[in-house]
PDB file of N, CA and C in Angstrom:
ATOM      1  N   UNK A   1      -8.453 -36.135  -1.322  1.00  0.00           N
ATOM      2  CA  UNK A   1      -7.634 -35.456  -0.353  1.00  0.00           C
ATOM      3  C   UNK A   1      -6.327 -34.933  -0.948  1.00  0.00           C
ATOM      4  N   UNK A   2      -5.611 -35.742  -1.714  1.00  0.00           N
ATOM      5  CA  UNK A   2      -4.232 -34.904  -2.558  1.00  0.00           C
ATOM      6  C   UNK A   2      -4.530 -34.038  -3.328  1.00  0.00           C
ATOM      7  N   UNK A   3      -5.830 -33.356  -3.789  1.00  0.00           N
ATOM      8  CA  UNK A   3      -5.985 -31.954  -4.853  1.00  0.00           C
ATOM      9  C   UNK A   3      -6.192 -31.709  -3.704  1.00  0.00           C
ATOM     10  N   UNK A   4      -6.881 -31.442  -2.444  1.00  0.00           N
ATOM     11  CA  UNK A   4      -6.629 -30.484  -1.089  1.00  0.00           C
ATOM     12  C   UNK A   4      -5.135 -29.950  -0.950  1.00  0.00           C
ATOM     13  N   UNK A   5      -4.467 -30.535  -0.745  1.00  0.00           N
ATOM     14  CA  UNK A   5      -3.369 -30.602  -0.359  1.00  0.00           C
ATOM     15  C   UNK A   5      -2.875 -29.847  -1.701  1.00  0.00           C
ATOM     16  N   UNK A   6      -3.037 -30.341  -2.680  1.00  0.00           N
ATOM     17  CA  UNK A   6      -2.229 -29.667  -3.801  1.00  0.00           C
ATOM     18  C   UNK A   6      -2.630 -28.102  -3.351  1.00  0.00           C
ATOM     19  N   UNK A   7      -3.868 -27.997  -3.640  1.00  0.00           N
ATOM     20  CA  UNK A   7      -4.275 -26.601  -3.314  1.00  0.00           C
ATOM     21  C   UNK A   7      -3.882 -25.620  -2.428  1.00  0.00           C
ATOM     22  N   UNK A   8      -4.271 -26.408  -1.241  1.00  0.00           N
ATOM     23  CA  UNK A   8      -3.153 -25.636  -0.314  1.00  0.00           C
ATOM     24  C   UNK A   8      -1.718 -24.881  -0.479  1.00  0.00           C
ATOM     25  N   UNK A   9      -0.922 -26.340  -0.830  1.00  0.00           N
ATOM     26  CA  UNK A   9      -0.056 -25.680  -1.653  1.00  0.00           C
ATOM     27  C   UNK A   9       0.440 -24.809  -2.430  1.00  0.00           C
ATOM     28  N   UNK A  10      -0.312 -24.556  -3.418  1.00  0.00           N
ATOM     29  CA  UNK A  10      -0.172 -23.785  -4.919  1.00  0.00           C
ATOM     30  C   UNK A  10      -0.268 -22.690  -4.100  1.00  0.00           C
ATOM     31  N   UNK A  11      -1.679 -22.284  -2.924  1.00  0.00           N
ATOM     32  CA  UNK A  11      -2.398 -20.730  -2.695  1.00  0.00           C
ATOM     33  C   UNK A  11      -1.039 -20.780  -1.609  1.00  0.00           C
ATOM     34  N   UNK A  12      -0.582 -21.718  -1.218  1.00  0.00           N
ATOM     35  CA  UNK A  12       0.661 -20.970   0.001  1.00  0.00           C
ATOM     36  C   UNK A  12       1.951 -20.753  -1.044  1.00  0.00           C
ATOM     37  N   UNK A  13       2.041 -20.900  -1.966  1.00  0.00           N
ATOM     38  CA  UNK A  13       3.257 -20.805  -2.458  1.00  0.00           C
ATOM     39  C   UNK A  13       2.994 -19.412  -3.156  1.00  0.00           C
ATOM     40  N   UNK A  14       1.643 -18.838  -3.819  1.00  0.00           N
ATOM     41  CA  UNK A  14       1.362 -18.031  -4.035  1.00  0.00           C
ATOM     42  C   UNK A  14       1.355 -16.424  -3.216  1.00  0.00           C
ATOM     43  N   UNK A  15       0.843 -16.998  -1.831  1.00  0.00           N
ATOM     44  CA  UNK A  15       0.911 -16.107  -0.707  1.00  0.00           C
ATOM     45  C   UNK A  15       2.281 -15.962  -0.067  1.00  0.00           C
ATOM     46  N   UNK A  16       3.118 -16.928   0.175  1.00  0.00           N
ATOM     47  CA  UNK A  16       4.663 -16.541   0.124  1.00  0.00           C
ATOM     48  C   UNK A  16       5.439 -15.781  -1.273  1.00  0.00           C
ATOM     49  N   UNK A  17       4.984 -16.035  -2.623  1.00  0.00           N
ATOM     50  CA  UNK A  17       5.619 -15.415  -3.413  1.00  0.00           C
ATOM     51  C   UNK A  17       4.533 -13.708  -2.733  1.00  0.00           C
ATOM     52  N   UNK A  18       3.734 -13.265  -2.402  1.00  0.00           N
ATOM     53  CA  UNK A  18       3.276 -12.384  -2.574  1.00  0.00           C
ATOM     54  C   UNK A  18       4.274 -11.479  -1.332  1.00  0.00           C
ATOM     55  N   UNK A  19       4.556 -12.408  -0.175  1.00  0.00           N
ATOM     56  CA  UNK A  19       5.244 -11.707   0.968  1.00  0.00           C
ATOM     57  C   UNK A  19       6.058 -11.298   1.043  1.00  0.00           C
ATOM     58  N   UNK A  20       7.087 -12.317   0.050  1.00  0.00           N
ATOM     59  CA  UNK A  20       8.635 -11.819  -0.316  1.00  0.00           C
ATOM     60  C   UNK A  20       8.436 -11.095  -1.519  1.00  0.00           C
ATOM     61  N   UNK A  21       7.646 -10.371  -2.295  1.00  0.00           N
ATOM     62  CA  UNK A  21       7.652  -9.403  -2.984  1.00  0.00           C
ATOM     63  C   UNK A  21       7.397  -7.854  -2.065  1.00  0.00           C
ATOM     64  N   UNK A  22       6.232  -8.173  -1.219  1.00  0.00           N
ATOM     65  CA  UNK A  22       6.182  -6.650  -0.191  1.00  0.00           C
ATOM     66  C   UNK A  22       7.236  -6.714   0.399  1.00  0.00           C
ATOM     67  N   UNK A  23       7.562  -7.703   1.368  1.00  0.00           N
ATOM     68  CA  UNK A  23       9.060  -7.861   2.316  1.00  0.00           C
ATOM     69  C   UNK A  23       9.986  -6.466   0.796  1.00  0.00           C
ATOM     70  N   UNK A  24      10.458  -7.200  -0.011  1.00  0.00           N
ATOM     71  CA  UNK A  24      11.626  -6.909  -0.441  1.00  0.00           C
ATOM     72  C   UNK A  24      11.683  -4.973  -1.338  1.00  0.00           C
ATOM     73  N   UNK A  25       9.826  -5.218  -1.369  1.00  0.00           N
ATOM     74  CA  UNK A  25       9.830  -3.449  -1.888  1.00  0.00           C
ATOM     75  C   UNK A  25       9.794  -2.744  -0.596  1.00  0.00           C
ATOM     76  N   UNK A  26       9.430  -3.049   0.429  1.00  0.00           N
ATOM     77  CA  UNK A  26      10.107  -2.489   1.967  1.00  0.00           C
ATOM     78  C   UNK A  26      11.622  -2.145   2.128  1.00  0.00           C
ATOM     79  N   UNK A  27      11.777  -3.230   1.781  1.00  0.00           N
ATOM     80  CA  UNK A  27      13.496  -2.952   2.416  1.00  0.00           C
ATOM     81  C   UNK A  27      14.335  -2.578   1.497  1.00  0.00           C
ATOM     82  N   UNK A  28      14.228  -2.639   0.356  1.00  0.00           N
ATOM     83  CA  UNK A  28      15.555  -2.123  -0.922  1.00  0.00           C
ATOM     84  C   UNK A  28      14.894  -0.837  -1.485  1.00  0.00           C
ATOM     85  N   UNK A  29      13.635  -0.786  -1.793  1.00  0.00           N
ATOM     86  CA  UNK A  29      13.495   0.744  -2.090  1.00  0.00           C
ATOM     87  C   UNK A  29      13.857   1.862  -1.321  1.00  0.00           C
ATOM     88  N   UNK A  30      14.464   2.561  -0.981  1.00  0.00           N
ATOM     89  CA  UNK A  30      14.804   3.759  -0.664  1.00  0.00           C
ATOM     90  C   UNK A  30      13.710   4.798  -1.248  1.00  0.00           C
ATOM     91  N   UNK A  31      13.065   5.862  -0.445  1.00  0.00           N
ATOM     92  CA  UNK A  31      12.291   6.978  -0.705  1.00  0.00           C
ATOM     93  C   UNK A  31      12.677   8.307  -0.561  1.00  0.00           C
ATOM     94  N   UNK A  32      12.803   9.528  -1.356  1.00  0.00           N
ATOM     95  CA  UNK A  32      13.173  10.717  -0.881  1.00  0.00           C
ATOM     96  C   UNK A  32      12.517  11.158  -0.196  1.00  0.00           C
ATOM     97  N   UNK A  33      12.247  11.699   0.809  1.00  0.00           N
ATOM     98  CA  UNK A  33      11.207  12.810   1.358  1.00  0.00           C
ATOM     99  C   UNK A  33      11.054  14.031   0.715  1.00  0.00           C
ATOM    100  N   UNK A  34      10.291  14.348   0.391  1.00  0.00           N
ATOM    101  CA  UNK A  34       9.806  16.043   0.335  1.00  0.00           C
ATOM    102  C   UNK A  34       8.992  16.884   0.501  1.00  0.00           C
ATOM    103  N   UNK A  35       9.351  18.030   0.561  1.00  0.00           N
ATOM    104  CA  UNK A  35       8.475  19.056   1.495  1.00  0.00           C
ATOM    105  C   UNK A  35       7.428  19.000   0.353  1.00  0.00           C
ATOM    106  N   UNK A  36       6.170  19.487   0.764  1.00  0.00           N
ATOM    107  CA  UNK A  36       4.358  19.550   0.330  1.00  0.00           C
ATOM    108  C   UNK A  36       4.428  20.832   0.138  1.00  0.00           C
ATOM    109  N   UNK A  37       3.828  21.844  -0.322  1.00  0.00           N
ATOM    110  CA  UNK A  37       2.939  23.040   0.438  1.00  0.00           C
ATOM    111  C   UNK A  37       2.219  23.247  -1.190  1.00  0.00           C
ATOM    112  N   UNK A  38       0.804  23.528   0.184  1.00  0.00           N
ATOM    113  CA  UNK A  38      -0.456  23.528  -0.837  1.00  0.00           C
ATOM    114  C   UNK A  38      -1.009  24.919   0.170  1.00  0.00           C
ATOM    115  N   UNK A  39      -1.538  25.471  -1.098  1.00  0.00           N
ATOM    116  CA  UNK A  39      -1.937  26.575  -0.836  1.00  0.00           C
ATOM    117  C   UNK A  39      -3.349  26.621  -0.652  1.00  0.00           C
ATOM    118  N   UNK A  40      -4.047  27.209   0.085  1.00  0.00           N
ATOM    119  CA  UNK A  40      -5.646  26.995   0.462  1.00  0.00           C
ATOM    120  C   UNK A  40      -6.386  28.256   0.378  1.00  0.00           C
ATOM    121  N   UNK A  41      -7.105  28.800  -0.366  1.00  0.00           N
ATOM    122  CA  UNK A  41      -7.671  29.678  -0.163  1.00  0.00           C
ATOM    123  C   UNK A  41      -8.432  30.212   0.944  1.00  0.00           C
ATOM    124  N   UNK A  42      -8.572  31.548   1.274  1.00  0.00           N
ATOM    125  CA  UNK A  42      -8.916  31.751   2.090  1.00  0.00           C
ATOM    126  C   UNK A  42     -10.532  32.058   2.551  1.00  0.00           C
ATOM    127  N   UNK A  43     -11.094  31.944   1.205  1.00  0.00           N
ATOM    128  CA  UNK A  43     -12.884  31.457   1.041  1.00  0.00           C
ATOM    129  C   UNK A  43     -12.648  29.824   1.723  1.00  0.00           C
ATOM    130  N   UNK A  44     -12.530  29.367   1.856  1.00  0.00           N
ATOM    131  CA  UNK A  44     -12.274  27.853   2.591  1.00  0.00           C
ATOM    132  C   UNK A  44     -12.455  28.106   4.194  1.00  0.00           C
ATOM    133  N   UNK A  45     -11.672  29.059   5.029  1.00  0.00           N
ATOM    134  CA  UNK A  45     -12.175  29.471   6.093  1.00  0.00           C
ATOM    135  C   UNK A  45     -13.114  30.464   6.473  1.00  0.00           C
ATOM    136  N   UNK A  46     -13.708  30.971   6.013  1.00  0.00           N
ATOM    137  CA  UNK A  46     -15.221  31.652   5.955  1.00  0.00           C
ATOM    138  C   UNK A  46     -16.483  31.059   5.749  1.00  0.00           C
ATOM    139  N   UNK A  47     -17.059  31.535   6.677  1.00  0.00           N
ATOM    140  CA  UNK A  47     -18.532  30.632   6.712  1.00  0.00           C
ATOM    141  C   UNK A  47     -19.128  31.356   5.770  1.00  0.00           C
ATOM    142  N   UNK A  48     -20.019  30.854   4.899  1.00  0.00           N
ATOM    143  CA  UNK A  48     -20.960  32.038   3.769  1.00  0.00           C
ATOM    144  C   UNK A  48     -22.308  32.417   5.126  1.00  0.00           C
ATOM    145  N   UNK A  49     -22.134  33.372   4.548  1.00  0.00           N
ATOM    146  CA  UNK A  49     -23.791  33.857   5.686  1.00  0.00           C
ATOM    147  C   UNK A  49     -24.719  33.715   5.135  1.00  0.00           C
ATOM    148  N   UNK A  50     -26.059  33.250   6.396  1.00  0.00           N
ATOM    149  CA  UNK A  50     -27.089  32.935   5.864  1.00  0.00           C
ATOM    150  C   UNK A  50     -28.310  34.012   5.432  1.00  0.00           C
TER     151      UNK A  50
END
């Protein structure tokens, strides 16, 4: 029963180190936004005929 328990342990200490790593790239990274534009040809909206 105490390697249970150890185990537990280790995988929760593991899964908290994993939370406070996403938690903290959430909140201190800052992201720029920027504008996209993709250009699409206009063979893309044409059906080919059969």
């Amino acid at each position: 029963m105490p390697s249970l328990f150890r185990f537990l342990f280790i995988v929760g200490m593991i899964a908290g180190a994993i939370y406070v790593g996403v938690f903290s790239l959430a909140t201190f990274v800052k992201y720029q936004p920027r504008e996209m534009v993709v250009t699409v040809p206009a063979s893309k909206f044409v059906k080919p005929p059969r």
